[in-house]
PDB file of N, CA and C in Angstrom:
ATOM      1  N   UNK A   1     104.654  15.722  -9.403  1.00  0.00           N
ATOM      2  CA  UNK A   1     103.318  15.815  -8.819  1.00  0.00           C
ATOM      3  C   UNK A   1     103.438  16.098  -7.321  1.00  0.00           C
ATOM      4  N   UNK A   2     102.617  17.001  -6.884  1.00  0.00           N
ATOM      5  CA  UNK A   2     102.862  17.211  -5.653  1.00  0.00           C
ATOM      6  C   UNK A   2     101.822  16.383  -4.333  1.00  0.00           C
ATOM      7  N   UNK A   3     102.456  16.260  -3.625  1.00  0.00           N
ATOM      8  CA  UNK A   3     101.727  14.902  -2.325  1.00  0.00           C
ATOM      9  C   UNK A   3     100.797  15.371  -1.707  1.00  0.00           C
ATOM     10  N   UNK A   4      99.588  14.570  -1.608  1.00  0.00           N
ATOM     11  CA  UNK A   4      98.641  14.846  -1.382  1.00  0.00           C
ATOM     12  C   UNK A   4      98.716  15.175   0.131  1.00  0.00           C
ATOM     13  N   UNK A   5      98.088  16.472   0.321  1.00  0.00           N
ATOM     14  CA  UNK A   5      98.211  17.359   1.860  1.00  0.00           C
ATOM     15  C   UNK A   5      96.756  16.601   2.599  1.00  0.00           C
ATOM     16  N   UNK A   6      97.302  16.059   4.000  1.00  0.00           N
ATOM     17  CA  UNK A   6      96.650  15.236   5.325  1.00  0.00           C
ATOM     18  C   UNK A   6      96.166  16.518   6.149  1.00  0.00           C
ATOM     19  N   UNK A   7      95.057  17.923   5.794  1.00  0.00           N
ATOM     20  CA  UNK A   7      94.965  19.102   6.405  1.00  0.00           C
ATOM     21  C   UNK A   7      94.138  18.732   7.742  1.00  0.00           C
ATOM     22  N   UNK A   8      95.206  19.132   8.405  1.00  0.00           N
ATOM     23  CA  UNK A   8      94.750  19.426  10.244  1.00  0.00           C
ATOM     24  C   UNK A   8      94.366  21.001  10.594  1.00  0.00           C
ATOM     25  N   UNK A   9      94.833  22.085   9.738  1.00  0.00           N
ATOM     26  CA  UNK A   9      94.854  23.002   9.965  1.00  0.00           C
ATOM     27  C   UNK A   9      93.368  23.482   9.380  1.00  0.00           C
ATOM     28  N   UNK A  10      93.120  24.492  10.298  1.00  0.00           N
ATOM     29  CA  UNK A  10      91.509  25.454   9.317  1.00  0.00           C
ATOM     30  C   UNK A  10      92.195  27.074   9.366  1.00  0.00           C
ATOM     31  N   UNK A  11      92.323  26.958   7.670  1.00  0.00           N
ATOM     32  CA  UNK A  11      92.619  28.537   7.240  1.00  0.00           C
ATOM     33  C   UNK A  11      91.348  29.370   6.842  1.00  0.00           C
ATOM     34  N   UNK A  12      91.909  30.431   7.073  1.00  0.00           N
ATOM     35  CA  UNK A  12      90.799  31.607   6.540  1.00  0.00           C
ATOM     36  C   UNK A  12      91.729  33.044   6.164  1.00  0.00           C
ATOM     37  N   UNK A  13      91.443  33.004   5.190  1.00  0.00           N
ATOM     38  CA  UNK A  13      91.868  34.074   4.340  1.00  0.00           C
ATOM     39  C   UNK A  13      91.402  35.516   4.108  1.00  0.00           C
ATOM     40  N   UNK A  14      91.430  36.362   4.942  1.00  0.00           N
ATOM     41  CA  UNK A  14      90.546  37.747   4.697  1.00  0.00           C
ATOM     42  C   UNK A  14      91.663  38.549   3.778  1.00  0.00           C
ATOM     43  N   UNK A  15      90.509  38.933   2.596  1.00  0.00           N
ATOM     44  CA  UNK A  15      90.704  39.178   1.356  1.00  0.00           C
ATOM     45  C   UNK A  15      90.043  40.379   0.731  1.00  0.00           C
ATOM     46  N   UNK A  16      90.331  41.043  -0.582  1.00  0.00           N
ATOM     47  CA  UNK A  16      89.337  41.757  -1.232  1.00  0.00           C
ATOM     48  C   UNK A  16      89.607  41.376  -2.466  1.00  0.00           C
ATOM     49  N   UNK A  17      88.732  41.340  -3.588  1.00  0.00           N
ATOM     50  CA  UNK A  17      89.142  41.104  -4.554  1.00  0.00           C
ATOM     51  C   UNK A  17      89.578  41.643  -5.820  1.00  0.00           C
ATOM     52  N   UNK A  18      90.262  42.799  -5.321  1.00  0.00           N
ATOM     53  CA  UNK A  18      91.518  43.593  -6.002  1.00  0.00           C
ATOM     54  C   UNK A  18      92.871  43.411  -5.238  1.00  0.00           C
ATOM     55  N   UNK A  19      93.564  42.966  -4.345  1.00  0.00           N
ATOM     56  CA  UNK A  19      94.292  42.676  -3.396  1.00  0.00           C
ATOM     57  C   UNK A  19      95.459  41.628  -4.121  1.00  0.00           C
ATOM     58  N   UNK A  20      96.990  41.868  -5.172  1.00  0.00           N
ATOM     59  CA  UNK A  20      96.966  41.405  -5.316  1.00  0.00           C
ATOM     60  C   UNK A  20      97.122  40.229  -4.611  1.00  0.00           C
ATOM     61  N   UNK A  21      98.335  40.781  -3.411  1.00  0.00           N
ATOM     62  CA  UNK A  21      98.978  39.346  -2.736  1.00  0.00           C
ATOM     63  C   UNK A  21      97.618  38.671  -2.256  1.00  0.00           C
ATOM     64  N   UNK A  22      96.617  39.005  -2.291  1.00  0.00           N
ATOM     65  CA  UNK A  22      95.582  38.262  -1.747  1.00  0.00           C
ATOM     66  C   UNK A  22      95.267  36.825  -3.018  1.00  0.00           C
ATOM     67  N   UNK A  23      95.148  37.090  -4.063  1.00  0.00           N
ATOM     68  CA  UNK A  23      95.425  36.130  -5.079  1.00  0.00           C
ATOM     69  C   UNK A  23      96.537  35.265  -5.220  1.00  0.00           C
ATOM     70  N   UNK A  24      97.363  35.666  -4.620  1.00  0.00           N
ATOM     71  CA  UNK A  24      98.865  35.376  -4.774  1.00  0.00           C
ATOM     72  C   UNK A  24      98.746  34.156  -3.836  1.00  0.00           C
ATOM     73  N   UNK A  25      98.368  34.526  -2.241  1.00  0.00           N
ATOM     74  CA  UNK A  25      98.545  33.503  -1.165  1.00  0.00           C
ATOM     75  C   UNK A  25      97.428  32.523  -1.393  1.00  0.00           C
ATOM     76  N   UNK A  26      96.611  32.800  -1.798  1.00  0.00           N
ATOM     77  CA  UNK A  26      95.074  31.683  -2.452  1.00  0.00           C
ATOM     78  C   UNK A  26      95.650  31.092  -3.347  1.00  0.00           C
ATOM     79  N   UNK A  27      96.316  31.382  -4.193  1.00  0.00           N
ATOM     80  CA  UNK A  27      97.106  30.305  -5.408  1.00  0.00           C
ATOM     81  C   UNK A  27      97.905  29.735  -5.290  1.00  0.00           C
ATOM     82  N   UNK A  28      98.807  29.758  -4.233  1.00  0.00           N
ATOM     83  CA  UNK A  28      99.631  29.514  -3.500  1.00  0.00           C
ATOM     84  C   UNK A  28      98.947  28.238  -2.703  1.00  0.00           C
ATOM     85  N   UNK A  29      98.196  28.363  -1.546  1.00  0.00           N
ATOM     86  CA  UNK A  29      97.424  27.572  -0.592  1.00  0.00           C
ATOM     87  C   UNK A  29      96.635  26.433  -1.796  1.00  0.00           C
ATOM     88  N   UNK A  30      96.581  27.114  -2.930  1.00  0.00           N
ATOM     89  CA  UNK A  30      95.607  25.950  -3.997  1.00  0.00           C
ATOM     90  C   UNK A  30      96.944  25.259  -4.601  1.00  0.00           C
ATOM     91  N   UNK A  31      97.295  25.875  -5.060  1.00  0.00           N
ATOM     92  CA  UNK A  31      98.735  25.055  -5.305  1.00  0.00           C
ATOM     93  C   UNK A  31      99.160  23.973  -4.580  1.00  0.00           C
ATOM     94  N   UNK A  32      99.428  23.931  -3.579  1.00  0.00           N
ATOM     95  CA  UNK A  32     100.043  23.635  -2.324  1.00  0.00           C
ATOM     96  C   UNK A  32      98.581  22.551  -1.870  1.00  0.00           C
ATOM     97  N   UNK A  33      97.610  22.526  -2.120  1.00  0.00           N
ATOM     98  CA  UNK A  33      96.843  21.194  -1.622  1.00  0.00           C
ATOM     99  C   UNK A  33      95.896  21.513  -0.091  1.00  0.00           C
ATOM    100  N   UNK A  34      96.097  22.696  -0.006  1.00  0.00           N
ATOM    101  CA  UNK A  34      95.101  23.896   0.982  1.00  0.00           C
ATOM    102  C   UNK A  34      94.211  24.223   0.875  1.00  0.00           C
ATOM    103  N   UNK A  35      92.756  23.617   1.602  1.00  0.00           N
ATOM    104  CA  UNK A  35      91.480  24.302   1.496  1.00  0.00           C
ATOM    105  C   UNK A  35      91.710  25.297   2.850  1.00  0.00           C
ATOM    106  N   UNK A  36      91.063  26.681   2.254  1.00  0.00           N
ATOM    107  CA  UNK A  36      90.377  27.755   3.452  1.00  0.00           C
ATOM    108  C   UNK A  36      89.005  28.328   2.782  1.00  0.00           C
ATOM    109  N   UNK A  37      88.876  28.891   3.574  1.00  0.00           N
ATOM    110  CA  UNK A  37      87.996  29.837   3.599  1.00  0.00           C
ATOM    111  C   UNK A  37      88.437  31.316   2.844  1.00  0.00           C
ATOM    112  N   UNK A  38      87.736  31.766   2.188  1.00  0.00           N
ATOM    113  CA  UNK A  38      88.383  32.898   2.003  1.00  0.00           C
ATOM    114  C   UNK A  38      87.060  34.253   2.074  1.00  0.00           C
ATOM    115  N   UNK A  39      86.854  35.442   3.330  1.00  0.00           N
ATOM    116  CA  UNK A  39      86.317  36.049   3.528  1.00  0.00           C
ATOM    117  C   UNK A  39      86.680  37.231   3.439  1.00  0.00           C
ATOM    118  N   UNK A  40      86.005  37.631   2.319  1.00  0.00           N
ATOM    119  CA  UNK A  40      86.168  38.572   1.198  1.00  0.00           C
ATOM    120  C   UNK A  40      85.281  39.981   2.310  1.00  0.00           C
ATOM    121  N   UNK A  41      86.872  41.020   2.913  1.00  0.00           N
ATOM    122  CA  UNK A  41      86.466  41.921   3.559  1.00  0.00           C
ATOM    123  C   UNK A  41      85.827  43.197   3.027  1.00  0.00           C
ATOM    124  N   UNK A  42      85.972  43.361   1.619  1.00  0.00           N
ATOM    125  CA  UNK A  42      85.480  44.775   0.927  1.00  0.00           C
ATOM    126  C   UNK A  42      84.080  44.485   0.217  1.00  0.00           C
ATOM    127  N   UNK A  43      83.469  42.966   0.658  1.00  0.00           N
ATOM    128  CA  UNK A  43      81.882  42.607   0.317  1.00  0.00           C
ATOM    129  C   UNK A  43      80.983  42.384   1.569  1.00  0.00           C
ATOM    130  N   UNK A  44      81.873  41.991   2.674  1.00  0.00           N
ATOM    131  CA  UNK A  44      81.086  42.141   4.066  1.00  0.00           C
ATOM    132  C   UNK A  44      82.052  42.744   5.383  1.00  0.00           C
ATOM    133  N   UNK A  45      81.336  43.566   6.123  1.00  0.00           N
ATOM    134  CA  UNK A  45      81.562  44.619   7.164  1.00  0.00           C
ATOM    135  C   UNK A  45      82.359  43.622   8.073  1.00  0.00           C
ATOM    136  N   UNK A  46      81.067  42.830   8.279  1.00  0.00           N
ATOM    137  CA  UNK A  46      81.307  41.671   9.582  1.00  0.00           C
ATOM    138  C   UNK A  46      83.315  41.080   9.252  1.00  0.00           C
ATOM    139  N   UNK A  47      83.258  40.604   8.172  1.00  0.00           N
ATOM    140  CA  UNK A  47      84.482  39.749   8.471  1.00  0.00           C
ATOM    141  C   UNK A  47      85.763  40.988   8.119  1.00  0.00           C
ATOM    142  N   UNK A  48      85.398  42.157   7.555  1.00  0.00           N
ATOM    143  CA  UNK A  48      86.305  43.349   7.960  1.00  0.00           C
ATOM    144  C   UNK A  48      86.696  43.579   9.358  1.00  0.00           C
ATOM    145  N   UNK A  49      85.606  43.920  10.277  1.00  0.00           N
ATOM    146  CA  UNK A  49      85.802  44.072  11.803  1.00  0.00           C
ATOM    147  C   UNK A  49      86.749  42.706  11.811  1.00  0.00           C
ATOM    148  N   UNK A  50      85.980  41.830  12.327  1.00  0.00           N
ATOM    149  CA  UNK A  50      87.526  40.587  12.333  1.00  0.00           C
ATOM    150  C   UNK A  50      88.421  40.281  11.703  1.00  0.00           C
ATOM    151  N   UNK A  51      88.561  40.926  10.861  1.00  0.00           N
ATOM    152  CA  UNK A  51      90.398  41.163  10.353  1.00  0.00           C
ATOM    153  C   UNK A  51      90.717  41.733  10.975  1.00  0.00           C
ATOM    154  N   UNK A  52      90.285  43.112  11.318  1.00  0.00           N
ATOM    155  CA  UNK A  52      90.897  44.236  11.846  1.00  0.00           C
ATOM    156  C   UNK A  52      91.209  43.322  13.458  1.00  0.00           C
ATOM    157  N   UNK A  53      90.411  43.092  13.942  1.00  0.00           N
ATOM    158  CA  UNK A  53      90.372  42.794  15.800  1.00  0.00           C
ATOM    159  C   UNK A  53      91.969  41.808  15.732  1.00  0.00           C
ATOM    160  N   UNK A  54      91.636  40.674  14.232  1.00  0.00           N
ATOM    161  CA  UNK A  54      92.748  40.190  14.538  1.00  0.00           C
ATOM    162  C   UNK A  54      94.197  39.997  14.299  1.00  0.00           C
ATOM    163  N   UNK A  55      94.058  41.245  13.285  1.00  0.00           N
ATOM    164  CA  UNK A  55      95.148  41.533  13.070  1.00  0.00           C
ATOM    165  C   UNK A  55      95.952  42.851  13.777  1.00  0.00           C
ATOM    166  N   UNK A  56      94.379  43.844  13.935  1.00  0.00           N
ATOM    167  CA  UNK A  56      95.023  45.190  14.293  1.00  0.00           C
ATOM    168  C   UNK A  56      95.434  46.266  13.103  1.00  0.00           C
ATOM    169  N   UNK A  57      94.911  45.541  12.213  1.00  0.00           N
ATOM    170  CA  UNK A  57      95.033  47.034  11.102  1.00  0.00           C
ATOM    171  C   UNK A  57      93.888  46.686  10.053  1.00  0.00           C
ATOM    172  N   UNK A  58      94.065  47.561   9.261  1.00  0.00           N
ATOM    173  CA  UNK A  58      93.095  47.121   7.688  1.00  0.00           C
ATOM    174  C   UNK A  58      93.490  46.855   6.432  1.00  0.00           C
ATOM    175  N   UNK A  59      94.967  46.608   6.367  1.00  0.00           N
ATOM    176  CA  UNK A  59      95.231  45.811   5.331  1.00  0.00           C
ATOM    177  C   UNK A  59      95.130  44.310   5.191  1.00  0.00           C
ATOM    178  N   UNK A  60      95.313  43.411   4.044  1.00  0.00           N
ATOM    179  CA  UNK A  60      94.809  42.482   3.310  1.00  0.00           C
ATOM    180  C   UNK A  60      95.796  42.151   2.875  1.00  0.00           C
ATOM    181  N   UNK A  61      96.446  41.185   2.219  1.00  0.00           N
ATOM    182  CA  UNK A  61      95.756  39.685   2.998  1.00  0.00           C
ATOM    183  C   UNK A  61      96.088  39.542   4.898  1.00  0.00           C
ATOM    184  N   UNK A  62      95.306  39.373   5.137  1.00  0.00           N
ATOM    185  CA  UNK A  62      95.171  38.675   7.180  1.00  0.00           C
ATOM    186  C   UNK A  62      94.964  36.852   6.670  1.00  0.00           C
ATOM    187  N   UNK A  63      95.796  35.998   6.927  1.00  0.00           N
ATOM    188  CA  UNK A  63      95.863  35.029   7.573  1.00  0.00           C
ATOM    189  C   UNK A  63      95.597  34.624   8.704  1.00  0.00           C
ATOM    190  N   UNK A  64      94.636  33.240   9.138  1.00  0.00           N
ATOM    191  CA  UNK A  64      94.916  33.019  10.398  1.00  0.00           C
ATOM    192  C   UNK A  64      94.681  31.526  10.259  1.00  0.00           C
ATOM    193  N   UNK A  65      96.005  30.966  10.762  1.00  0.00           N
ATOM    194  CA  UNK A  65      96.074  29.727  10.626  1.00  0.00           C
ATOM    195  C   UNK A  65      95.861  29.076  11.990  1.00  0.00           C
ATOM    196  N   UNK A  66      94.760  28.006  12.192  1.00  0.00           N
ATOM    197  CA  UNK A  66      94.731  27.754  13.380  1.00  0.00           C
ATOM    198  C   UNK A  66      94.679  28.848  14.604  1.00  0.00           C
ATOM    199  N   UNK A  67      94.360  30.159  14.389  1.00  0.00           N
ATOM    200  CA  UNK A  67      94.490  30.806  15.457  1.00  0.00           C
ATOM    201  C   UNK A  67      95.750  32.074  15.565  1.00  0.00           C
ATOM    202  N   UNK A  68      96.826  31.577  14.542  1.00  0.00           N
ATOM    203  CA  UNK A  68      97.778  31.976  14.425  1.00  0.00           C
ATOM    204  C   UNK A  68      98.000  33.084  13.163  1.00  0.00           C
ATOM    205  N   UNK A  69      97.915  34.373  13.545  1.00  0.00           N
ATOM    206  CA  UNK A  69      97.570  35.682  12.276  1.00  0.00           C
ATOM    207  C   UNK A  69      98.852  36.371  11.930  1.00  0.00           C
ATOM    208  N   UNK A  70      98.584  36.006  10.280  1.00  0.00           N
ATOM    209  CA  UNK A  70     100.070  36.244   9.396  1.00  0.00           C
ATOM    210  C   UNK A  70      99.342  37.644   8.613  1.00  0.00           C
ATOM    211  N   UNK A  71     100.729  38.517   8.547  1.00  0.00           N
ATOM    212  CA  UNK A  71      99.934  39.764   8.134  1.00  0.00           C
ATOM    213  C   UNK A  71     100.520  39.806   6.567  1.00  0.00           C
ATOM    214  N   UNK A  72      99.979  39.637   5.529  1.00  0.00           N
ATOM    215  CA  UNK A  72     100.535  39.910   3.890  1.00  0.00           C
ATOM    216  C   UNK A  72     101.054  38.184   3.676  1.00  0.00           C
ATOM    217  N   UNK A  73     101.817  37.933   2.386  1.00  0.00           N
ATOM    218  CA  UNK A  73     102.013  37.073   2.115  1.00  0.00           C
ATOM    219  C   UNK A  73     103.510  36.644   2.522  1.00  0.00           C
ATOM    220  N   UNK A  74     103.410  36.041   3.489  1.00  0.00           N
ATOM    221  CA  UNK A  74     105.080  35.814   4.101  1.00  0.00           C
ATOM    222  C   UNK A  74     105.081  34.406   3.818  1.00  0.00           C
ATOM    223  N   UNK A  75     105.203  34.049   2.458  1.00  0.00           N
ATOM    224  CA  UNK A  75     105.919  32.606   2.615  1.00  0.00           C
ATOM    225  C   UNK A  75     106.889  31.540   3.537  1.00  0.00           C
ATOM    226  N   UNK A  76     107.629  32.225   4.105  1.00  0.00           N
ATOM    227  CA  UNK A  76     108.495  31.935   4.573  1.00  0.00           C
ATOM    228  C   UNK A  76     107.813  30.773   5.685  1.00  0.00           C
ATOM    229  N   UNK A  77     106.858  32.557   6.534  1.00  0.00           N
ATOM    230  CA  UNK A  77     105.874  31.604   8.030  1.00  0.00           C
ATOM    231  C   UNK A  77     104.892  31.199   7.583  1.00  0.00           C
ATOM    232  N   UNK A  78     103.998  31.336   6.409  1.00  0.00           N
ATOM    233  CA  UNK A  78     103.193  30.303   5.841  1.00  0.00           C
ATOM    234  C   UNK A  78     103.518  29.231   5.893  1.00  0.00           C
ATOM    235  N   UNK A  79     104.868  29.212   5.164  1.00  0.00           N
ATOM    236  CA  UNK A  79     105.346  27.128   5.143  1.00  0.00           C
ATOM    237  C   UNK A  79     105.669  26.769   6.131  1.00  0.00           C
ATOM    238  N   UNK A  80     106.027  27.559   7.150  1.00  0.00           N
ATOM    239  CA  UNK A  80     106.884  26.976   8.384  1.00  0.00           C
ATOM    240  C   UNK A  80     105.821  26.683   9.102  1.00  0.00           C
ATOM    241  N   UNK A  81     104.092  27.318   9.442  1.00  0.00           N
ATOM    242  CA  UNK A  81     103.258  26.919  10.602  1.00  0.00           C
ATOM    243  C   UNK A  81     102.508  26.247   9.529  1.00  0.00           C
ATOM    244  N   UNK A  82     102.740  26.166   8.054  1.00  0.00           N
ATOM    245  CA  UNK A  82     101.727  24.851   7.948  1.00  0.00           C
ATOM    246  C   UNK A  82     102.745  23.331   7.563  1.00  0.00           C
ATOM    247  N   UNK A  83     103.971  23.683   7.651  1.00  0.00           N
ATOM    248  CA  UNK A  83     104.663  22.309   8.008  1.00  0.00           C
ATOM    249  C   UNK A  83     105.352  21.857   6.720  1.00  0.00           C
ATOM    250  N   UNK A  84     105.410  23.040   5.866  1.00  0.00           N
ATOM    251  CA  UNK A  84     105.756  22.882   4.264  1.00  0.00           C
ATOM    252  C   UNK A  84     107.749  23.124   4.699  1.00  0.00           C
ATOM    253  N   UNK A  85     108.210  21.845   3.679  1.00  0.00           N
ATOM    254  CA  UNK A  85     109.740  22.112   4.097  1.00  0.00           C
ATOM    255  C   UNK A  85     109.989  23.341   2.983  1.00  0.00           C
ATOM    256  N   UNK A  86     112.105  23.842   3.164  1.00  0.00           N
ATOM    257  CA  UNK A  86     111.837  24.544   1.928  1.00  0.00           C
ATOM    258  C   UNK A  86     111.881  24.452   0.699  1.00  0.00           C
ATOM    259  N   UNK A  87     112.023  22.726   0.198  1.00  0.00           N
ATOM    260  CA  UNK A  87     111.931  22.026  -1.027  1.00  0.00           C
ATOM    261  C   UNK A  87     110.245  22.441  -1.528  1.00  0.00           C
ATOM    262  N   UNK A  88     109.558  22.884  -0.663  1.00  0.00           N
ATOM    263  CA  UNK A  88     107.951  22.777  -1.018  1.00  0.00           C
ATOM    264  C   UNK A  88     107.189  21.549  -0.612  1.00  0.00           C
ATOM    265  N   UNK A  89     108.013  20.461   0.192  1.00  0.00           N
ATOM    266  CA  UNK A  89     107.387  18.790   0.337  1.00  0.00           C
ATOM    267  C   UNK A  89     107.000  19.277   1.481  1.00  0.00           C
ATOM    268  N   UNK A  90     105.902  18.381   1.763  1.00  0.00           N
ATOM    269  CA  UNK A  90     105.414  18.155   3.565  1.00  0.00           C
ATOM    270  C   UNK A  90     106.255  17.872   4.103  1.00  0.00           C
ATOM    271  N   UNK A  91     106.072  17.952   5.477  1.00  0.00           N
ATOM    272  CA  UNK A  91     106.786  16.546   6.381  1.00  0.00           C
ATOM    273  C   UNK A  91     106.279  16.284   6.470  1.00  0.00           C
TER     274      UNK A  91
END
């Protein structure tokens, strides 16, 4: 069973919903004991422009954790800025 996550962090997920890794990192973050947001860019303009501003391009999935924008599904810096060891446990 996996340990219940103490979230300090506010994610938001800009997404479309054909995208796979975009499903991938949401199942992942649900897995894992992660509420975000997830703002679905190919149903509104608005949170397209702010992917783009904050990522700088128009692909999907854009992460931004705390401020901090991951471009596609990089596990690696997913677990590392949300504090996941590489067993998958918190610290």
């Amino acid at each position: 069973m996996e340990p219940q996550v103490t979230q300090k962090q506010k994610i938001i997920i800009y997404s479309t919903d054909t995208c796979h890794f975009c499903h991938l990192v949401k199942d992942y973050l649900t897995e894992k004991g992660f509420l975000f947001e997830d703002r679905n860019v190919g149903a509104d303009m608005n949170f397209r422009k702010e992917s783009v501003e904050k990522s700088g391009q128009l692909g999907v999935p854009v992460i931004d954790i705390d401020g901090k924008i991951i471009i596609g599904f990089d596990k690696p810096v997913i677990d590392n800025t949300l504090g996941i060891t590489i067993n998958n446990n918190l610290i």
